[in-house]
C-alpha atoms as a PDB file:
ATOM      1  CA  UNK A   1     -14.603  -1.409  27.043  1.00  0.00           C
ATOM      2  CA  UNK A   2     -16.414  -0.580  23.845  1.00  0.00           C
ATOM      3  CA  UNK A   3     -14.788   2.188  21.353  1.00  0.00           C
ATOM      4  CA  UNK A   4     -16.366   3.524  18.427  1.00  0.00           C
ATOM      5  CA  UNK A   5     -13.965   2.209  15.711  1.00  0.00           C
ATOM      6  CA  UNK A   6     -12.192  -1.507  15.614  1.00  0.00           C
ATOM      7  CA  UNK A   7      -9.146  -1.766  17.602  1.00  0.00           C
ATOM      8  CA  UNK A   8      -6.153  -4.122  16.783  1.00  0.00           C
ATOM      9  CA  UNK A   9      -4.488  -4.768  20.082  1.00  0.00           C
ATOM     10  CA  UNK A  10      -1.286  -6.193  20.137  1.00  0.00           C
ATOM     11  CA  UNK A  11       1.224  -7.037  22.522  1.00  0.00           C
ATOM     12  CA  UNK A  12       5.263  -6.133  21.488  1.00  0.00           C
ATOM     13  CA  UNK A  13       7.839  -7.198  24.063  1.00  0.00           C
ATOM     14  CA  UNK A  14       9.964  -5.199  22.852  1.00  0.00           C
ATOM     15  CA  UNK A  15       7.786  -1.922  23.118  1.00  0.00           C
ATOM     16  CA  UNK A  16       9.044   0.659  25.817  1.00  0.00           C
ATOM     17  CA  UNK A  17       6.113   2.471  25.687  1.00  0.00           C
ATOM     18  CA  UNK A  18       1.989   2.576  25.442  1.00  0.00           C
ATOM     19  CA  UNK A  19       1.307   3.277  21.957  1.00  0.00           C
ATOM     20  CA  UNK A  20      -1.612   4.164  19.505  1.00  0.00           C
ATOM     21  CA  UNK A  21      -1.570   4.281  15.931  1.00  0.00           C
ATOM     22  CA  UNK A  22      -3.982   4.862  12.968  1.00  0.00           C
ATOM     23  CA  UNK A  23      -2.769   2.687   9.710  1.00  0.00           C
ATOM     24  CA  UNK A  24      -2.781   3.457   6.431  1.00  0.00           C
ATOM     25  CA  UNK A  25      -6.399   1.331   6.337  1.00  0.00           C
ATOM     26  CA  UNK A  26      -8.299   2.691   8.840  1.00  0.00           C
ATOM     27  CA  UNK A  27      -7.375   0.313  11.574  1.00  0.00           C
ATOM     28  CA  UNK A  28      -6.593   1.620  15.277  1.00  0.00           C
ATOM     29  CA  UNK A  29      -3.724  -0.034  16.666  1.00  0.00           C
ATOM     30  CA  UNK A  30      -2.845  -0.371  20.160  1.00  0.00           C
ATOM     31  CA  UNK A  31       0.429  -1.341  21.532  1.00  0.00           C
ATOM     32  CA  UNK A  32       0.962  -2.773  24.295  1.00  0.00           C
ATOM     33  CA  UNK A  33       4.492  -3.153  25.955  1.00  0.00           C
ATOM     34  CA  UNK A  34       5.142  -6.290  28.460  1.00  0.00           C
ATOM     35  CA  UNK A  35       4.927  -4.406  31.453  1.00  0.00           C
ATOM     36  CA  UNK A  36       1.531  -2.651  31.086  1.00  0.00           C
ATOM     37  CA  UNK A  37      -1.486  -4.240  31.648  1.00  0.00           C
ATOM     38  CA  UNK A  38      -4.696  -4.251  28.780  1.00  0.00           C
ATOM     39  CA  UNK A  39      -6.604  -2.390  31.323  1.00  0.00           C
ATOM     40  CA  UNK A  40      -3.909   0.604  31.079  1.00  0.00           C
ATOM     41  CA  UNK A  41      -3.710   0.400  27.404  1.00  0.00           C
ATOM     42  CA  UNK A  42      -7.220   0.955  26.910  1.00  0.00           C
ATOM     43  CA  UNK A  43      -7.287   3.988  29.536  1.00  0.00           C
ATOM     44  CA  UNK A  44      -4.242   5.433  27.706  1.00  0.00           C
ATOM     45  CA  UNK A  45      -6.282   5.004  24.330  1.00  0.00           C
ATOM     46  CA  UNK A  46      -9.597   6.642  25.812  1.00  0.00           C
ATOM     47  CA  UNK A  47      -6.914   9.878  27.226  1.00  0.00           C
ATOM     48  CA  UNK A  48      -6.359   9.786  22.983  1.00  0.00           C
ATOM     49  CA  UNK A  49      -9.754   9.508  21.772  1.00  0.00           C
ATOM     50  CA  UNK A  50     -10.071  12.987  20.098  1.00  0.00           C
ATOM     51  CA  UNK A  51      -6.604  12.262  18.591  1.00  0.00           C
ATOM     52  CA  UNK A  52      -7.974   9.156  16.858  1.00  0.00           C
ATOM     53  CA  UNK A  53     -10.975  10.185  15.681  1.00  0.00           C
ATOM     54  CA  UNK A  54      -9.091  13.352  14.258  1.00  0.00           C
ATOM     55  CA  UNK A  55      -6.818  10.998  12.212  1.00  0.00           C
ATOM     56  CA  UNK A  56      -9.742   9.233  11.228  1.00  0.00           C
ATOM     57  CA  UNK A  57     -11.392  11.828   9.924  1.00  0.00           C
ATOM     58  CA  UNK A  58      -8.552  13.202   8.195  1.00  0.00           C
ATOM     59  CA  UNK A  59      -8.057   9.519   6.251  1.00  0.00           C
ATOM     60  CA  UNK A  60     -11.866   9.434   5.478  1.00  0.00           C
ATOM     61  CA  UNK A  61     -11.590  12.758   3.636  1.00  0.00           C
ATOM     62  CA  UNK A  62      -9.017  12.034   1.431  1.00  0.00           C
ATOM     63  CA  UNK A  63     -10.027   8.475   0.431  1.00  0.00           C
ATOM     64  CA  UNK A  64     -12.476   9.037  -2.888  1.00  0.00           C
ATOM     65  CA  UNK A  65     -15.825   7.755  -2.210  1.00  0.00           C
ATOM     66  CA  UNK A  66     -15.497   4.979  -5.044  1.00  0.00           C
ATOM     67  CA  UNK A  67     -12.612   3.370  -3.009  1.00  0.00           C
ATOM     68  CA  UNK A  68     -14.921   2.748   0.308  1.00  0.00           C
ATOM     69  CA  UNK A  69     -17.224   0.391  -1.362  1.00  0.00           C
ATOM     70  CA  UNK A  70     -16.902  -2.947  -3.055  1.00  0.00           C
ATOM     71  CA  UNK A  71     -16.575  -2.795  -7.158  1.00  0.00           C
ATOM     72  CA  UNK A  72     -20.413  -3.733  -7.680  1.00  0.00           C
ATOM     73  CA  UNK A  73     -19.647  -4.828 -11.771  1.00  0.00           C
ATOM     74  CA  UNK A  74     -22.632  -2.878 -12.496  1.00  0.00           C
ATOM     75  CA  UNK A  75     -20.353  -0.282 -15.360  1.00  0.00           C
ATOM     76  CA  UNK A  76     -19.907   2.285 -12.823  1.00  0.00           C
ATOM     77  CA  UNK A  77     -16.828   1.397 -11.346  1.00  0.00           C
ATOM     78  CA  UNK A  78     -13.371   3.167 -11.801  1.00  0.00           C
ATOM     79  CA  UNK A  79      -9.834   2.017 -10.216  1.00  0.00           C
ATOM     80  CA  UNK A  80      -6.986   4.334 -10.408  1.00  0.00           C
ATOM     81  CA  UNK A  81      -4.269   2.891 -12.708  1.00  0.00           C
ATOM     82  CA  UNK A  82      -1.333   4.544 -12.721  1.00  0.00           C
ATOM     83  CA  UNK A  83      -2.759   7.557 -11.093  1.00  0.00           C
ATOM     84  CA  UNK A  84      -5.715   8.025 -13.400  1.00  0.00           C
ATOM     85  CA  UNK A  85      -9.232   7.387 -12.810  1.00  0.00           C
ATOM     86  CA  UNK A  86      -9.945   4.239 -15.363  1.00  0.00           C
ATOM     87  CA  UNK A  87     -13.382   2.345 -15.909  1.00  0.00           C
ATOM     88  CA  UNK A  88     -13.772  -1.210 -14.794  1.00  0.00           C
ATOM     89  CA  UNK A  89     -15.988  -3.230 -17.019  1.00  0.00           C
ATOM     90  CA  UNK A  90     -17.271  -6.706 -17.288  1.00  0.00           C
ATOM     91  CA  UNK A  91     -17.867  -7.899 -20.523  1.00  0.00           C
ATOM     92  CA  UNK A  92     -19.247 -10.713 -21.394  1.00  0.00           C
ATOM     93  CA  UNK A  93     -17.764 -13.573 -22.678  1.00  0.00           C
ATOM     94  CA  UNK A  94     -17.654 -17.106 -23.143  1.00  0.00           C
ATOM     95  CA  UNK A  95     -14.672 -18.041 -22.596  1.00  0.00           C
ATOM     96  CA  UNK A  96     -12.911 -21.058 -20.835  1.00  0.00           C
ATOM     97  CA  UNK A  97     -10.744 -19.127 -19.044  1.00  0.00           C
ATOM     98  CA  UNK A  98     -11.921 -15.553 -17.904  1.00  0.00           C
ATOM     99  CA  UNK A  99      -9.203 -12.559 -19.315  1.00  0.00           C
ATOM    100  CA  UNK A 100      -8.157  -9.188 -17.860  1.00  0.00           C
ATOM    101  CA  UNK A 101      -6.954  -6.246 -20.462  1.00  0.00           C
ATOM    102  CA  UNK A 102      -5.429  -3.407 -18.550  1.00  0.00           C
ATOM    103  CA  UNK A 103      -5.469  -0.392 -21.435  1.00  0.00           C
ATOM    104  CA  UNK A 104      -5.363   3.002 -20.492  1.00  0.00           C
ATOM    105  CA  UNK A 105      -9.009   4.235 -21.287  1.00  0.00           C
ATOM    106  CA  UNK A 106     -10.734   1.259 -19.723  1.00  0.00           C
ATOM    107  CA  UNK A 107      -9.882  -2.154 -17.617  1.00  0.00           C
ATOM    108  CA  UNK A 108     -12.322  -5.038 -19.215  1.00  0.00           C
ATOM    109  CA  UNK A 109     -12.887  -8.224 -17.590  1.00  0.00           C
ATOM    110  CA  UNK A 110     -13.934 -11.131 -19.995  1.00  0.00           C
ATOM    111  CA  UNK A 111     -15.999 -14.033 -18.658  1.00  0.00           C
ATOM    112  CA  UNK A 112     -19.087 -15.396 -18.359  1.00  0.00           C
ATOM    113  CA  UNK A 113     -22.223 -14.214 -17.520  1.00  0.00           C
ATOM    114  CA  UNK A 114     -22.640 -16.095 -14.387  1.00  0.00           C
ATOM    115  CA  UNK A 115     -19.376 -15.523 -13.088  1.00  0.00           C
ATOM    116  CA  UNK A 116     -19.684 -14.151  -9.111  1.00  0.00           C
ATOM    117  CA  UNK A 117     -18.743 -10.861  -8.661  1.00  0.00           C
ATOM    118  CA  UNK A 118     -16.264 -12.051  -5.705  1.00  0.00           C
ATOM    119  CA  UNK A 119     -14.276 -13.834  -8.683  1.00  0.00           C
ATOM    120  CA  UNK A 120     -14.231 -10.781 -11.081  1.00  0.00           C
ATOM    121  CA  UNK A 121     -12.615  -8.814  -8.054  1.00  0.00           C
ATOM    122  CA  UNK A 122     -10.124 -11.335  -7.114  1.00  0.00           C
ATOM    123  CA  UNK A 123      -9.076 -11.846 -10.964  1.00  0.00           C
ATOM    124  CA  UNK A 124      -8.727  -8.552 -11.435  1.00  0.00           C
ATOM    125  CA  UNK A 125      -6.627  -8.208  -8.565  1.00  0.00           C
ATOM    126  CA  UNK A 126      -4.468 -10.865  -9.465  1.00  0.00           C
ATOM    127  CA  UNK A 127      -3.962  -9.741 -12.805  1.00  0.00           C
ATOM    128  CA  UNK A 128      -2.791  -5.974 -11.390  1.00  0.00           C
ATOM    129  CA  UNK A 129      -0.636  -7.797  -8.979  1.00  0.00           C
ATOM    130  CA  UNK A 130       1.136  -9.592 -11.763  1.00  0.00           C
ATOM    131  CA  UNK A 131       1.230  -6.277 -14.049  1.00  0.00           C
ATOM    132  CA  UNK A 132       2.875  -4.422 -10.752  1.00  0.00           C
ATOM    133  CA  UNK A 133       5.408  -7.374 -10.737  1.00  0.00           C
ATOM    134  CA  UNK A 134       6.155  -6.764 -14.396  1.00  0.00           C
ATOM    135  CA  UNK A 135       6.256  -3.108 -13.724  1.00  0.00           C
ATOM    136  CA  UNK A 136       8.767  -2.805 -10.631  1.00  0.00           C
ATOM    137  CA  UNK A 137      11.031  -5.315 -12.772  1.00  0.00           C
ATOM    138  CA  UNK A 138      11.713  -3.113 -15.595  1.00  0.00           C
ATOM    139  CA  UNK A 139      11.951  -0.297 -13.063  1.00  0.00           C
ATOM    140  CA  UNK A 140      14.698  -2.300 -11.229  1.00  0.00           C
ATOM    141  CA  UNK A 141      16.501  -2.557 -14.151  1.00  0.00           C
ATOM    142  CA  UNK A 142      16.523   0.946 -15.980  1.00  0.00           C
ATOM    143  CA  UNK A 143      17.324   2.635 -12.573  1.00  0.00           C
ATOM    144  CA  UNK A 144      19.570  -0.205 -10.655  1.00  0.00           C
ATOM    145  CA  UNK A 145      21.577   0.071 -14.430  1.00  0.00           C
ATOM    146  CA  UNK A 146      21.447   3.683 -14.169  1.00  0.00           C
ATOM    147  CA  UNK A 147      23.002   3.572 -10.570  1.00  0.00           C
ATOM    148  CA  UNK A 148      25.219   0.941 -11.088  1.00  0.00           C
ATOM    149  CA  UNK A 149      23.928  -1.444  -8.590  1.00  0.00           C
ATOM    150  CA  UNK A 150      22.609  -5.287  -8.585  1.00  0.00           C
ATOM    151  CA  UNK A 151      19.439  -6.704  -6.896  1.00  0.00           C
ATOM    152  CA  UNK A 152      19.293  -9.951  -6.487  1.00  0.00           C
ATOM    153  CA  UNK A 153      15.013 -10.841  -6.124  1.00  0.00           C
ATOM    154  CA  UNK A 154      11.728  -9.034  -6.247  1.00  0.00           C
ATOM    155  CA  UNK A 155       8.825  -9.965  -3.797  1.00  0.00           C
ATOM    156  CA  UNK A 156       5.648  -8.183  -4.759  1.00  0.00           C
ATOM    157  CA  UNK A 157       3.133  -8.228  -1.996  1.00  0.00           C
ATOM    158  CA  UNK A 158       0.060  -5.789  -0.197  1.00  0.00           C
ATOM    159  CA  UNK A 159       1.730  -4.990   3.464  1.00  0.00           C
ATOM    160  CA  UNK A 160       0.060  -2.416   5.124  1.00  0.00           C
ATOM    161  CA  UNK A 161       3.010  -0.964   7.089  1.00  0.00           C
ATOM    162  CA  UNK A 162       5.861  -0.201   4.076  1.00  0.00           C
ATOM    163  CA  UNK A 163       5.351   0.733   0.316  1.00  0.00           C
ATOM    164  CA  UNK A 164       8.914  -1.023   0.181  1.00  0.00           C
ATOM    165  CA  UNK A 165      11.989  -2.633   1.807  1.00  0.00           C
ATOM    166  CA  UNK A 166      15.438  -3.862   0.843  1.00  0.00           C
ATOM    167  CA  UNK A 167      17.192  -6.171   2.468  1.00  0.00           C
ATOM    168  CA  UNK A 168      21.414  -6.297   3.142  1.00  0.00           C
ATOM    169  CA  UNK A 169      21.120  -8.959   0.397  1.00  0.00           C
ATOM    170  CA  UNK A 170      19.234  -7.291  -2.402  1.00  0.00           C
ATOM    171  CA  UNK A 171      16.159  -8.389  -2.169  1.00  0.00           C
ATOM    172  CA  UNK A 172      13.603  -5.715  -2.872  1.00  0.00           C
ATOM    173  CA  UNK A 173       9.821  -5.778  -1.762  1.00  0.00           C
ATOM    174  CA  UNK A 174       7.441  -3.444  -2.988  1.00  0.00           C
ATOM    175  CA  UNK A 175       3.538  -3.102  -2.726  1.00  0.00           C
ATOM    176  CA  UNK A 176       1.304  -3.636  -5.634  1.00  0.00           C
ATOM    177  CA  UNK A 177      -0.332  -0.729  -4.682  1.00  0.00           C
ATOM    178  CA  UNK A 178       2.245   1.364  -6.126  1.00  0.00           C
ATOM    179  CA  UNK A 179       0.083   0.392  -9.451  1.00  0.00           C
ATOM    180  CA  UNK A 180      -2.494   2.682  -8.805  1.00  0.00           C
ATOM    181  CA  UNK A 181      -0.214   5.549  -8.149  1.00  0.00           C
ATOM    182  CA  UNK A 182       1.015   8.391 -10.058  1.00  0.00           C
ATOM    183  CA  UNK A 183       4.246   6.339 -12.297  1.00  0.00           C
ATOM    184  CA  UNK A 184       6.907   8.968 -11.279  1.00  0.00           C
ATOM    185  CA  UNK A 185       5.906   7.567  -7.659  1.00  0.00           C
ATOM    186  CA  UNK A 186       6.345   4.017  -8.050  1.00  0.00           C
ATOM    187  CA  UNK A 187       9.811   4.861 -10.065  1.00  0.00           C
ATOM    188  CA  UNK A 188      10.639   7.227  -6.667  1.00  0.00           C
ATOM    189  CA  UNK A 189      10.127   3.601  -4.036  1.00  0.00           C
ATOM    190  CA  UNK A 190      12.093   1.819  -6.109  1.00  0.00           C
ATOM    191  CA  UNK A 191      14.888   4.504  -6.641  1.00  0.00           C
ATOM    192  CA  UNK A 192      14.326   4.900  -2.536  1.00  0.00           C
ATOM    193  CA  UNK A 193      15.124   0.985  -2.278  1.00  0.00           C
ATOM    194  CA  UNK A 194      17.833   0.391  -4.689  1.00  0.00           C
ATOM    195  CA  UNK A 195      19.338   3.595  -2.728  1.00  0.00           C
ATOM    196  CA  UNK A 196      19.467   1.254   0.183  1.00  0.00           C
ATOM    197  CA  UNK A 197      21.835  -1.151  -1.476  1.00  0.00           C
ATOM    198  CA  UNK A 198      24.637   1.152  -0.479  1.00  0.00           C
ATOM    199  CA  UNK A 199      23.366   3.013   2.478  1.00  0.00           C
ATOM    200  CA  UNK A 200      20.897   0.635   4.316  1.00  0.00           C
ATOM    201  CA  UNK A 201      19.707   3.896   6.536  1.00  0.00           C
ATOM    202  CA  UNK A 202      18.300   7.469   6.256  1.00  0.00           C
ATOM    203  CA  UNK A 203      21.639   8.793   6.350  1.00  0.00           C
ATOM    204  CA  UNK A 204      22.885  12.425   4.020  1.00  0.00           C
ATOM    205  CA  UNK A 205      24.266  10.386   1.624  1.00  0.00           C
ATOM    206  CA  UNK A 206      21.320   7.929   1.193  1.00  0.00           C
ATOM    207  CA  UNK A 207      19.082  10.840   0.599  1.00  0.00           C
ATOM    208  CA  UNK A 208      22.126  12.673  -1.375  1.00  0.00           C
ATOM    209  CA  UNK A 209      22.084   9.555  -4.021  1.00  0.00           C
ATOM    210  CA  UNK A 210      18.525   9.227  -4.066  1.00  0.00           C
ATOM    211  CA  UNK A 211      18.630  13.159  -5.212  1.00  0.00           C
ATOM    212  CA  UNK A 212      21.171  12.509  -7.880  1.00  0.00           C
ATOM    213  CA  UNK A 213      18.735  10.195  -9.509  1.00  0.00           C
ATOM    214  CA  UNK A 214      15.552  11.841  -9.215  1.00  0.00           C
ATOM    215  CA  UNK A 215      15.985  15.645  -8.219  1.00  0.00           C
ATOM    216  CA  UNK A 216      11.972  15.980  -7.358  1.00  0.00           C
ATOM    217  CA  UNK A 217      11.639  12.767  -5.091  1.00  0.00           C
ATOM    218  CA  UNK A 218      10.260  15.015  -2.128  1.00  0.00           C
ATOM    219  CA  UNK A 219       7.072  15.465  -4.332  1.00  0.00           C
ATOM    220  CA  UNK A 220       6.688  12.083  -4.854  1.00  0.00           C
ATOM    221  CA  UNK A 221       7.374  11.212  -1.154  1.00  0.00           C
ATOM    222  CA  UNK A 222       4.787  13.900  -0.030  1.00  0.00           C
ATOM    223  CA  UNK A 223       2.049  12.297  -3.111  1.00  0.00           C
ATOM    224  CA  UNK A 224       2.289   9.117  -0.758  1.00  0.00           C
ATOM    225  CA  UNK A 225       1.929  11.295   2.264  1.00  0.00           C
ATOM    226  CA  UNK A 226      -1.106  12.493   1.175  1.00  0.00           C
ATOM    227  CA  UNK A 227      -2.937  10.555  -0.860  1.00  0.00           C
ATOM    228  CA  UNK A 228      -1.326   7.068   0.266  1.00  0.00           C
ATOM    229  CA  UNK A 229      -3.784   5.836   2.908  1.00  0.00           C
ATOM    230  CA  UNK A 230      -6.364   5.925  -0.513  1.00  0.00           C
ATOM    231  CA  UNK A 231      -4.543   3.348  -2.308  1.00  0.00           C
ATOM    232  CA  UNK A 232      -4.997   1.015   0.509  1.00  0.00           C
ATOM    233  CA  UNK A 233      -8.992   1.138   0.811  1.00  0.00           C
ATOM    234  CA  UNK A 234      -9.224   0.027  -3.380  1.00  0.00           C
ATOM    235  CA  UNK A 235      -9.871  -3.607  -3.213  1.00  0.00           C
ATOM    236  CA  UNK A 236      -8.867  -3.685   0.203  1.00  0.00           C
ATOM    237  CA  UNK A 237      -8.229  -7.041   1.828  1.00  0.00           C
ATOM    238  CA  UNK A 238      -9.572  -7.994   5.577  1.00  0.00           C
ATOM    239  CA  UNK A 239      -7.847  -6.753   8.764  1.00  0.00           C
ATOM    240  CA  UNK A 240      -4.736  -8.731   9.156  1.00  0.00           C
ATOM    241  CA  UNK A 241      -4.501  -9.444  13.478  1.00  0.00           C
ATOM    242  CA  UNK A 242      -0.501 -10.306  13.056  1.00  0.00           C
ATOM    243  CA  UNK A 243       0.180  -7.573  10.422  1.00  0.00           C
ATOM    244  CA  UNK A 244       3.038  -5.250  11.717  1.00  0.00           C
ATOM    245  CA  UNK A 245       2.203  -1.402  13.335  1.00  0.00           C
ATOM    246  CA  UNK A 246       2.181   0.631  10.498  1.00  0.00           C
ATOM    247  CA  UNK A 247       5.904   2.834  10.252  1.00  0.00           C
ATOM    248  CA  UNK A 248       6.369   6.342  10.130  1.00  0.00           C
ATOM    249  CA  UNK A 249       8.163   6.771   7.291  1.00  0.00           C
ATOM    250  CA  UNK A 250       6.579   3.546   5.447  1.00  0.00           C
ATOM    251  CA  UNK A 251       9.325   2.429   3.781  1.00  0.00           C
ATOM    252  CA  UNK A 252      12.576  -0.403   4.673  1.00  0.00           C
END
């Protein structure tokens, strides 16, 4: 059965039910529990095909048309850093050992002239992956101090299904993504993690302490409602077959 987007199915033994799901990247997922058979998943995702393509449509027009495409290194390119529209440029260098300055007018790249283009992208993704790391650690600090809490490690990765989790033994995880946002929304995922040191759930008094350090984290948490899916589609990496279902609330 052909469909008219990619479709990730995956089988969960621990599903109950048929599900379908559009991620924060585009991708269609299908669920498929133990008991049901491909064939039924695939009918229950055709009964759902105005659904999807309604989500779809919904992602497509609030992803900026600069974040569908590759960065092309021609001097037209922009990123968002830090929730602001910056210019990516490649300047020329010779250097031994190609350099990334992240300033707030402009992102340069310095290497070569002959450099590939698939190398500029993947340096300068490294390089904002190491700036988010640098970034969420200060965070951690100021606001764990602030709370009076300790975490205990930092992973910095690009999941698809959670902006961040914590874990019973205080390690945090947070997306790199949270880079390109707005600041006061990275500082509101880590607040919403460190919160979970106490209260690993959704519970009054989670949200209660998350509210006594930032009063306005509901318009943060709606900013990644809205305008979340977007960060995903900048320098997006390929589909992921064993990646997770994306969650509904996206975070741990």
């Amino acid at each position: 059965m052909n469909f008219p987007f990619p479709v990730q199915e995956r089988v969960n033994p621990k599903a109950r039910y048929i599900r379908v799901a559009v991620n924060a990247t585009g991708e269609v997922v299908l669920t498929i529990p133990r008991y049901a058979t491909k064939a039924e998943a695939r009918a229950f995702l055709v009964s759902r095909l105005e659904w999807v393509r309604e989500q779809l449509g919904k992602l497509e027009s609030r992803t900026p048309e600069a974040a569908r495409r590759p960065l092309r290194w021609d001097g037209a390119d922009v990123l968002p850093l830090r929730g602001t529209e910056t210019p990516v440029r490649w300047s020329r260098a010779s250097l031994s050992r190609p350099q990334v300055r992240l300033l707030p007018e402009a992102i340069t790249v310095f290497a070569p002239q002959d450099t590939r283009h698939e190398l500029l992208t993947r340096l300068l993704k490294r390089t904002l992956i190491n700036e988010a790391r640098l970034e969420a650690e200060d965070l951690l600090n100021q606001e764990a101090h602030r709370l009076g809490l300790r975490w205990r490690e930092l992973r910095i990765g690009d999941p698809r299904a959670q902006w961040g989790s914590c874990t019973p033994e205080g390690v945090i995880s947070l997306s790199w993504r949270l880079l390109l946002a707005p600041p006061e929304v990275f500082r509101y995922v880590v607040i919403h993690e460190l919160c979970h040191l106490p209260h690993p759930d959704h519970s009054p008094r989670f949200w209660g302490l998350v509210a006594q350090q930032m009063p306005e984290w509901s318009l943060h948490r709606d900013w990644l409602k809205r305008h979340g899916a977007g960060l995903h589609r900048w320098l997006a990496r390929p589909p992921d077959a064993d990646a997770p279902p994306p969650q509904a609330d996206l975070f741990g």
